[in-house]
PDB file of N, CA and C in Angstrom:
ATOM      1  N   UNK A   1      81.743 116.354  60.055  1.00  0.00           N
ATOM      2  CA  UNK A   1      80.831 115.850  61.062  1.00  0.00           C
ATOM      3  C   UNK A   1      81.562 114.968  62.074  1.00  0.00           C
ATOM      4  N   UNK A   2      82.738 114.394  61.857  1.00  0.00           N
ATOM      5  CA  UNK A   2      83.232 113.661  62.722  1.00  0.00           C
ATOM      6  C   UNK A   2      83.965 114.352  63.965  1.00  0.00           C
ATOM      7  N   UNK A   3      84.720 115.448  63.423  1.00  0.00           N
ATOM      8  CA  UNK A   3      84.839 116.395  64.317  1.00  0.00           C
ATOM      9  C   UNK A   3      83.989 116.751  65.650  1.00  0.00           C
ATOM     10  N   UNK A   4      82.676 116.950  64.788  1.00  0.00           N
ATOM     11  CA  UNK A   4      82.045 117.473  65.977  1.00  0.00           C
ATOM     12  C   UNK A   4      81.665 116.336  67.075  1.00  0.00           C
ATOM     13  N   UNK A   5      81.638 114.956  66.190  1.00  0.00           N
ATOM     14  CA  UNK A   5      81.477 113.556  67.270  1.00  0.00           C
ATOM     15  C   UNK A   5      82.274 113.633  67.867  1.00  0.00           C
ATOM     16  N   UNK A   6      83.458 113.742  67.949  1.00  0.00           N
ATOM     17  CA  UNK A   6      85.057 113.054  68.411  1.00  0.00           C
ATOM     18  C   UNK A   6      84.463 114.360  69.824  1.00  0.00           C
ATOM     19  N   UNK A   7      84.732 115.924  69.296  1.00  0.00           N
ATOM     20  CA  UNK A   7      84.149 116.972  70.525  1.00  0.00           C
ATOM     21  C   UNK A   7      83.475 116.246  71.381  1.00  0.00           C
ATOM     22  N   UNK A   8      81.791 115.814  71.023  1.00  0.00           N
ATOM     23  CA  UNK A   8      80.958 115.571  71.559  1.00  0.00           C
ATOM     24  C   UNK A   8      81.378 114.024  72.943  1.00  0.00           C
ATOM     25  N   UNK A   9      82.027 113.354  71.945  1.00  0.00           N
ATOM     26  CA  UNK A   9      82.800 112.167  72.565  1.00  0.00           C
ATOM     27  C   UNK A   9      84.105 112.397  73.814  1.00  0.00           C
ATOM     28  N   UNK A  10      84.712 113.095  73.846  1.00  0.00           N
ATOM     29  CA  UNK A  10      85.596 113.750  74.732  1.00  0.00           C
ATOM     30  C   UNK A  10      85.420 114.711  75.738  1.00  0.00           C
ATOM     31  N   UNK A  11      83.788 115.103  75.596  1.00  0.00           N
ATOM     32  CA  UNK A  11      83.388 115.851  76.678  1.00  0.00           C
ATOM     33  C   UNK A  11      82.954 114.631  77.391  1.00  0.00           C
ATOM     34  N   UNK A  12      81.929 113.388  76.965  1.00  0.00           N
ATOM     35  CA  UNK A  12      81.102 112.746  77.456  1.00  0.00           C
ATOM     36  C   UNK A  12      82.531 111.873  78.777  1.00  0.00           C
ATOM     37  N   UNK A  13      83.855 111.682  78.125  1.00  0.00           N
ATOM     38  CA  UNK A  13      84.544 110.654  78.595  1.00  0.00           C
ATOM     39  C   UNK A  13      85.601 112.104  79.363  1.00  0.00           C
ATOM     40  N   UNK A  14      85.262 112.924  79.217  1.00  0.00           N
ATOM     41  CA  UNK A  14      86.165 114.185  80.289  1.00  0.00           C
ATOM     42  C   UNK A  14      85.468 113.901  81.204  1.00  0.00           C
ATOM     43  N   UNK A  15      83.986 114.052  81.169  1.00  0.00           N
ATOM     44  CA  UNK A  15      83.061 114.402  82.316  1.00  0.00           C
ATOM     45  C   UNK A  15      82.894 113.197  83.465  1.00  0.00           C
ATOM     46  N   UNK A  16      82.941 111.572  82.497  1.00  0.00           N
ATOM     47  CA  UNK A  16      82.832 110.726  83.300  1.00  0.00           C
ATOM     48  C   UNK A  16      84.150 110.650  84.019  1.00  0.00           C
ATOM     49  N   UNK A  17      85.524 111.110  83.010  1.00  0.00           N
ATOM     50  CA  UNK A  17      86.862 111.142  84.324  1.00  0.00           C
ATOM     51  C   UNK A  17      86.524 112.099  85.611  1.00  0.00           C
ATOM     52  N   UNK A  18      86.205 112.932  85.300  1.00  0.00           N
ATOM     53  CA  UNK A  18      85.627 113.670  86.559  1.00  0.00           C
ATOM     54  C   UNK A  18      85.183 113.926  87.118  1.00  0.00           C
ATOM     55  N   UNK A  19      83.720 113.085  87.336  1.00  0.00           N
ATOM     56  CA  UNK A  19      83.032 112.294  88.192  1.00  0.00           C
ATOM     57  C   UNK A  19      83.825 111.290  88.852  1.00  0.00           C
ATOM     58  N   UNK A  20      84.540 110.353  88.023  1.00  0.00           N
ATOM     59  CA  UNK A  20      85.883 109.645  88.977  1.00  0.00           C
ATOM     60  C   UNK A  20      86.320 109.547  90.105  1.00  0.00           C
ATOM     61  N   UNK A  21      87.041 111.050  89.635  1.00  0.00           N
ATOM     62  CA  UNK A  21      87.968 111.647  90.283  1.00  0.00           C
ATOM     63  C   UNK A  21      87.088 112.985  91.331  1.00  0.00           C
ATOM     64  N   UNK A  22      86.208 113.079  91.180  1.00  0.00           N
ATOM     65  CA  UNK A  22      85.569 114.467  92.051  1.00  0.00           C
ATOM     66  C   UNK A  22      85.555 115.535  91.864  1.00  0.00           C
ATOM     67  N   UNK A  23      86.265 115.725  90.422  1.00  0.00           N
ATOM     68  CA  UNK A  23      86.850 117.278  89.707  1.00  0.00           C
ATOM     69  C   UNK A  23      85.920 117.680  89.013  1.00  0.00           C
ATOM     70  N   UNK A  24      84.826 116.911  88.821  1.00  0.00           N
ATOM     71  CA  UNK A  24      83.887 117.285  87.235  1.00  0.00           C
ATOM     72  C   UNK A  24      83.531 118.442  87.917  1.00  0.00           C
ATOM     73  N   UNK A  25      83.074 119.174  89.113  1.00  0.00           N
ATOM     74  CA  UNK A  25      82.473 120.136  89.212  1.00  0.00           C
ATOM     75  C   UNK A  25      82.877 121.384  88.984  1.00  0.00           C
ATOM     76  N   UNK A  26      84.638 121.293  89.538  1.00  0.00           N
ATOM     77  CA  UNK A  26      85.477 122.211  89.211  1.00  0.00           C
ATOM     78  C   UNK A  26      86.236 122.976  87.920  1.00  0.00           C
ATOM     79  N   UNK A  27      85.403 121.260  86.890  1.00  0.00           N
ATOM     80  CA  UNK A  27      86.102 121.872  85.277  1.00  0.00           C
ATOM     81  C   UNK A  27      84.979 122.068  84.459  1.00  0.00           C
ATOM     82  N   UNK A  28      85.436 123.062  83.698  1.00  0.00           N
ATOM     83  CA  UNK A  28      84.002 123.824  82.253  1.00  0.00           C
ATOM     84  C   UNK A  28      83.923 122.400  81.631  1.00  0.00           C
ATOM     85  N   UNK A  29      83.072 122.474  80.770  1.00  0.00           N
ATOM     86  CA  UNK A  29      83.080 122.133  79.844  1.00  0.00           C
ATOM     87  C   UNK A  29      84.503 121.990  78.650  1.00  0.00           C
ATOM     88  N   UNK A  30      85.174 122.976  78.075  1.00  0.00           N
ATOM     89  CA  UNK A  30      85.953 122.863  77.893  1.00  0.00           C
ATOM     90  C   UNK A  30      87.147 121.779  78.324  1.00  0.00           C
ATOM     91  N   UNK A  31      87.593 121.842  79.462  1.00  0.00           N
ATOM     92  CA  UNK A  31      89.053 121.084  80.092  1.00  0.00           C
ATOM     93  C   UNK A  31      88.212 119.655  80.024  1.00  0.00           C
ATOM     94  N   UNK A  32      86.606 119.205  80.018  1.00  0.00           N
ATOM     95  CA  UNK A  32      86.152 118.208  80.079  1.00  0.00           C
ATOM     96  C   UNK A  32      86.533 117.573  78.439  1.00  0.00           C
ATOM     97  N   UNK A  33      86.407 118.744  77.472  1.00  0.00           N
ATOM     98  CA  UNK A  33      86.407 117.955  76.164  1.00  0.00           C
ATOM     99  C   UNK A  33      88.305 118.061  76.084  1.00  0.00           C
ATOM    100  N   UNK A  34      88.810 118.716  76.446  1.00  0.00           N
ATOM    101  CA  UNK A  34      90.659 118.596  76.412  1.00  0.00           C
ATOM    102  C   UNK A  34      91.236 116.866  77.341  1.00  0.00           C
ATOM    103  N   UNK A  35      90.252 117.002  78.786  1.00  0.00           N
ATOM    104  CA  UNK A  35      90.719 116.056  79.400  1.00  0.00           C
ATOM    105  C   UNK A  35      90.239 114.721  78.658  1.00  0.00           C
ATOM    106  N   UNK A  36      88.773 114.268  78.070  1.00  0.00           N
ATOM    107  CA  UNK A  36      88.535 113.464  76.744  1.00  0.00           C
ATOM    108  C   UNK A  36      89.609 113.056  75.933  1.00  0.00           C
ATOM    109  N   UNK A  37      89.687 114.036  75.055  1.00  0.00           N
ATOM    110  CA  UNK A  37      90.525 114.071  74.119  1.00  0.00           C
ATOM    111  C   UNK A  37      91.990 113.537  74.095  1.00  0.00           C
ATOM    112  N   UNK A  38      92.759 114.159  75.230  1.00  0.00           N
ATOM    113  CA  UNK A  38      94.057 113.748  75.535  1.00  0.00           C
ATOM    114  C   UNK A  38      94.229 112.669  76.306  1.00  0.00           C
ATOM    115  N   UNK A  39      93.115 112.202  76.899  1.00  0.00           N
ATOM    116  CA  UNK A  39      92.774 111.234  77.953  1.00  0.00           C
ATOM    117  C   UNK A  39      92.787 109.876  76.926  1.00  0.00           C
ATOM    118  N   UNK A  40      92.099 109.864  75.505  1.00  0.00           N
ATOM    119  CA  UNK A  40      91.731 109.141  75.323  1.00  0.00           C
ATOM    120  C   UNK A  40      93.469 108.897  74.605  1.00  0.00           C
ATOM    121  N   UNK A  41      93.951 110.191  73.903  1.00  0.00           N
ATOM    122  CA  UNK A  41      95.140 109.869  72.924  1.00  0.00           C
ATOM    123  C   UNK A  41      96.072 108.635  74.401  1.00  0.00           C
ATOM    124  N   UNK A  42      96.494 109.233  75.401  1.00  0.00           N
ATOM    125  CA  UNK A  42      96.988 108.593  76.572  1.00  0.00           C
ATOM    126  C   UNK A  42      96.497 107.184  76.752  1.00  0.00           C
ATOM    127  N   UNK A  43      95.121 106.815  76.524  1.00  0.00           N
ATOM    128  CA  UNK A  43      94.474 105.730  77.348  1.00  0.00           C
ATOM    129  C   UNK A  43      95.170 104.633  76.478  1.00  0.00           C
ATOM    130  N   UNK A  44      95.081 105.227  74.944  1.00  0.00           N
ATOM    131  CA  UNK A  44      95.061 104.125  73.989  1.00  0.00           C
ATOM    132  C   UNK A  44      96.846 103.891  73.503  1.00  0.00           C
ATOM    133  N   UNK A  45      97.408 104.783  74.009  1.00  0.00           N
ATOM    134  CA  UNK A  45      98.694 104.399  73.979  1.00  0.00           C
ATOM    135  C   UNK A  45      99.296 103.956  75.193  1.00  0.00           C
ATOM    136  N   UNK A  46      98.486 103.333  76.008  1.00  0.00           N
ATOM    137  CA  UNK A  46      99.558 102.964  77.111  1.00  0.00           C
ATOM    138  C   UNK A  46      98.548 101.495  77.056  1.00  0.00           C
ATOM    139  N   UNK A  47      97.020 101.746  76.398  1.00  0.00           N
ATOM    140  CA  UNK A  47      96.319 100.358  76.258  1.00  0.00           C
ATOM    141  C   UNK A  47      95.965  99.376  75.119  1.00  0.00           C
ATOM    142  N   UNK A  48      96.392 100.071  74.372  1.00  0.00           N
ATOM    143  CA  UNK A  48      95.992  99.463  72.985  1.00  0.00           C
ATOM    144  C   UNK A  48      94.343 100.512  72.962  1.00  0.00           C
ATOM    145  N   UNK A  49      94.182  99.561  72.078  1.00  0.00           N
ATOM    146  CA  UNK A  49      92.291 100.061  71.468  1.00  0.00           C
ATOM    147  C   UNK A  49      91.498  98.825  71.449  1.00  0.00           C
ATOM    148  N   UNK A  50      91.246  98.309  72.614  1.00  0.00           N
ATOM    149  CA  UNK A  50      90.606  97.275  72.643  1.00  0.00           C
ATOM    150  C   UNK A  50      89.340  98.009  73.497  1.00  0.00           C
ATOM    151  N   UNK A  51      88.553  97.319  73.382  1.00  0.00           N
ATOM    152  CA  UNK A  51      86.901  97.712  73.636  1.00  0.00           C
ATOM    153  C   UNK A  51      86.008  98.018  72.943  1.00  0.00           C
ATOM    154  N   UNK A  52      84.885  98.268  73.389  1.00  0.00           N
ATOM    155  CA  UNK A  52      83.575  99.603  72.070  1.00  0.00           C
ATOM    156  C   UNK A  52      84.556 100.549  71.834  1.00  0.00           C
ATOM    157  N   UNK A  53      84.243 101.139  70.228  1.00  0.00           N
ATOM    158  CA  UNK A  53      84.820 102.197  70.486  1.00  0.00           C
ATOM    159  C   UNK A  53      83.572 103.200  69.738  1.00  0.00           C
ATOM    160  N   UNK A  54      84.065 104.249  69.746  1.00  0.00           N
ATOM    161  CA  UNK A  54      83.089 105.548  69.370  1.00  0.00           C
ATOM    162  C   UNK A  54      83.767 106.442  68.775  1.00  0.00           C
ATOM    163  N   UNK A  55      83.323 107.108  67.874  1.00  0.00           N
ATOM    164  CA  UNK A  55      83.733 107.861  67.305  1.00  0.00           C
ATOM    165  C   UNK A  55      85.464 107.771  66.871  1.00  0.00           C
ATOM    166  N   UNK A  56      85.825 106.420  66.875  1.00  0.00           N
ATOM    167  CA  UNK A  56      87.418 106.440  66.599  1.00  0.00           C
ATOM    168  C   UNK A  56      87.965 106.221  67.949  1.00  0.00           C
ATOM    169  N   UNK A  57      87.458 106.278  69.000  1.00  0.00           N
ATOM    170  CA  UNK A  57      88.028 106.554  70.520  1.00  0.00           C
ATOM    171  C   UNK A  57      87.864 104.481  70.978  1.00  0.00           C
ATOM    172  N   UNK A  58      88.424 104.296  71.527  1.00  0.00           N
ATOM    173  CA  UNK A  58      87.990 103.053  72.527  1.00  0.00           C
ATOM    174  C   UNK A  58      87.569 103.337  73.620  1.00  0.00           C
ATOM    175  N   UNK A  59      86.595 103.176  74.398  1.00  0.00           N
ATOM    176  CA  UNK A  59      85.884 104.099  75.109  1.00  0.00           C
ATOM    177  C   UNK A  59      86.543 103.501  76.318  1.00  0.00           C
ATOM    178  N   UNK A  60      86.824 102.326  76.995  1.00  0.00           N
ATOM    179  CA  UNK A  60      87.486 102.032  78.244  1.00  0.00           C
ATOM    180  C   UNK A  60      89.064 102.596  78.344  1.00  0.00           C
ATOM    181  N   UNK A  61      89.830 102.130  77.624  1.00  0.00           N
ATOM    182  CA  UNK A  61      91.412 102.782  77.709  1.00  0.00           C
ATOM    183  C   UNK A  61      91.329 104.364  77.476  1.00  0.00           C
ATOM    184  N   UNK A  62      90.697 104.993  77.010  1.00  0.00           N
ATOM    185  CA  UNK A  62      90.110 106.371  76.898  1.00  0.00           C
ATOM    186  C   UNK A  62      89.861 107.310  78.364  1.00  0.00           C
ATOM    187  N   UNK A  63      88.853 106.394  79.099  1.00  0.00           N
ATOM    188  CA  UNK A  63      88.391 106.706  80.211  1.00  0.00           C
ATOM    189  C   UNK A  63      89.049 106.527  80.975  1.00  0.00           C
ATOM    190  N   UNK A  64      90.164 105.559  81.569  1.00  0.00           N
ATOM    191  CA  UNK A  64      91.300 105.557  82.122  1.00  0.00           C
ATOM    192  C   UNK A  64      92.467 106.411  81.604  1.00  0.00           C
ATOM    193  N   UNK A  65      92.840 106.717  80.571  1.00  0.00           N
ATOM    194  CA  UNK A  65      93.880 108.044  80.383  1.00  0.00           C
ATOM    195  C   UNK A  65      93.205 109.576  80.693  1.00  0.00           C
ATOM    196  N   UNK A  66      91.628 109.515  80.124  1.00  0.00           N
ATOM    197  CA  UNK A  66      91.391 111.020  80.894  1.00  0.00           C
ATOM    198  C   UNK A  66      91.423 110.879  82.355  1.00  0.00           C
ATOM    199  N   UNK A  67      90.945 110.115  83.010  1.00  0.00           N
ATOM    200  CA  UNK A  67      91.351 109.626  85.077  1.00  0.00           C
ATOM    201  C   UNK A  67      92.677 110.295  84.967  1.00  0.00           C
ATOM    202  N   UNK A  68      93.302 109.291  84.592  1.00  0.00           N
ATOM    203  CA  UNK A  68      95.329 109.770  84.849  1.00  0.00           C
ATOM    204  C   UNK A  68      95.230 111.591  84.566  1.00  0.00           C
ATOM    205  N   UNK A  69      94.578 112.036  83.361  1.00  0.00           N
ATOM    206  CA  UNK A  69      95.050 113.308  82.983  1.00  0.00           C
ATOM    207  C   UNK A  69      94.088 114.678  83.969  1.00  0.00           C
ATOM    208  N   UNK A  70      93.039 114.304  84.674  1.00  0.00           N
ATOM    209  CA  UNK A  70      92.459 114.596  85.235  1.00  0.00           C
ATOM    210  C   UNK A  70      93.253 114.671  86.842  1.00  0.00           C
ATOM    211  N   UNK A  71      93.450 113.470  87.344  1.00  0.00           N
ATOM    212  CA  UNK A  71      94.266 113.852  88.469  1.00  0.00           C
ATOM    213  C   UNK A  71      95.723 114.254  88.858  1.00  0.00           C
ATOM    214  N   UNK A  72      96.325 113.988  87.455  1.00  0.00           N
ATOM    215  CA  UNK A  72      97.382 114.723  87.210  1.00  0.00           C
ATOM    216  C   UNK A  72      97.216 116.271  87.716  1.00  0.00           C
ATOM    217  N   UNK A  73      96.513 117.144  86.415  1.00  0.00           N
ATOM    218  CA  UNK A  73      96.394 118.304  86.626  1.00  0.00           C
ATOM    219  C   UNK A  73      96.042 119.197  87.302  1.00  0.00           C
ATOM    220  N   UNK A  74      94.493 118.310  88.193  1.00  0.00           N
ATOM    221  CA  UNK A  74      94.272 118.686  89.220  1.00  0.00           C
ATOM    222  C   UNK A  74      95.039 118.438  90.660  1.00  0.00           C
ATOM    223  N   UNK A  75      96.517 117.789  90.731  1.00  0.00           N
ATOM    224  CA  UNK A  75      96.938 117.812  92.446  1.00  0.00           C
ATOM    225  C   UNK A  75      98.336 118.899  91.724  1.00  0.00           C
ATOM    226  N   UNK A  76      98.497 119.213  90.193  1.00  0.00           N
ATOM    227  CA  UNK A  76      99.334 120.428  90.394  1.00  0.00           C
ATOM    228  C   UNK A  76      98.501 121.572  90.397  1.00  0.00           C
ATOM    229  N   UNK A  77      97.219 121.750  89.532  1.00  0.00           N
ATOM    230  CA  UNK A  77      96.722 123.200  89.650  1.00  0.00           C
ATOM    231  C   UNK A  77      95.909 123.641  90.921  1.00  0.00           C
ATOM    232  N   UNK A  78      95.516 122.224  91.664  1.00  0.00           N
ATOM    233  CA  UNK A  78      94.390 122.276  92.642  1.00  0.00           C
ATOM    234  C   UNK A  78      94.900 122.471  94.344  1.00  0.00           C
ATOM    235  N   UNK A  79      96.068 122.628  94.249  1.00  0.00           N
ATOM    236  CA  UNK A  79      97.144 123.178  94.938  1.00  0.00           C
ATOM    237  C   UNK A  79      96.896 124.228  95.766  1.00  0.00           C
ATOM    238  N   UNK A  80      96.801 124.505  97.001  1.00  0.00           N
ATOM    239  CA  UNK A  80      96.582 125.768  97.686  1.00  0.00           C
ATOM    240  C   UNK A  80      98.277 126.324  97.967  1.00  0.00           C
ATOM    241  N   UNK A  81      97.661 128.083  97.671  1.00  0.00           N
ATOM    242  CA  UNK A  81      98.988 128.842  98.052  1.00  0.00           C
ATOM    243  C   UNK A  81      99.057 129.728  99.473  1.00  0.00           C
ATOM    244  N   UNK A  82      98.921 128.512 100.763  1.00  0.00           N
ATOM    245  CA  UNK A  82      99.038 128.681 101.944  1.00  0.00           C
ATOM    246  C   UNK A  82     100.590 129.354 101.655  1.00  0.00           C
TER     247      UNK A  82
END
């Protein structure tokens, strides 16, 4: 069951990076629960784990590493091939 929280938790903090950033419209569901997920592993190693946390996640340093991983990916994939 935690599994499916941690999922559920990494879409919620993908989606708010990409509202952020302006990308949420452009990514599934999916890249929302990847950008979560890796966002949060990122947030909390460059911030510690200080804040609420959820499901194991710290929800502020979380939400700032999916931002970073979000506009990362999007100014290499979001790239026009003029």
């Amino acid at each position: 069951m935690h599994f499916i929280w941690s999922l559920i938790v990494g879409a919620i903090i993908g989606a708010i990076a990409g509202a952020i950033t302006s990308k949420g419209k452009s990514m599934g569901w999916i890249a929302n629960i990847v950008a979560g997920l890796v966002g949060s592993s990122l947030g909390e190693a460059l911030l510690g784990h200080w804040g609420p946390q959820l499901a194991g996640m710290a929800i502020i340093p979380s939400i700032v590493g999916a931002v970073i991983i979000v506009a990362v990916v999007s100014f290499f994939v979001g790239r026009s091939k003029d």
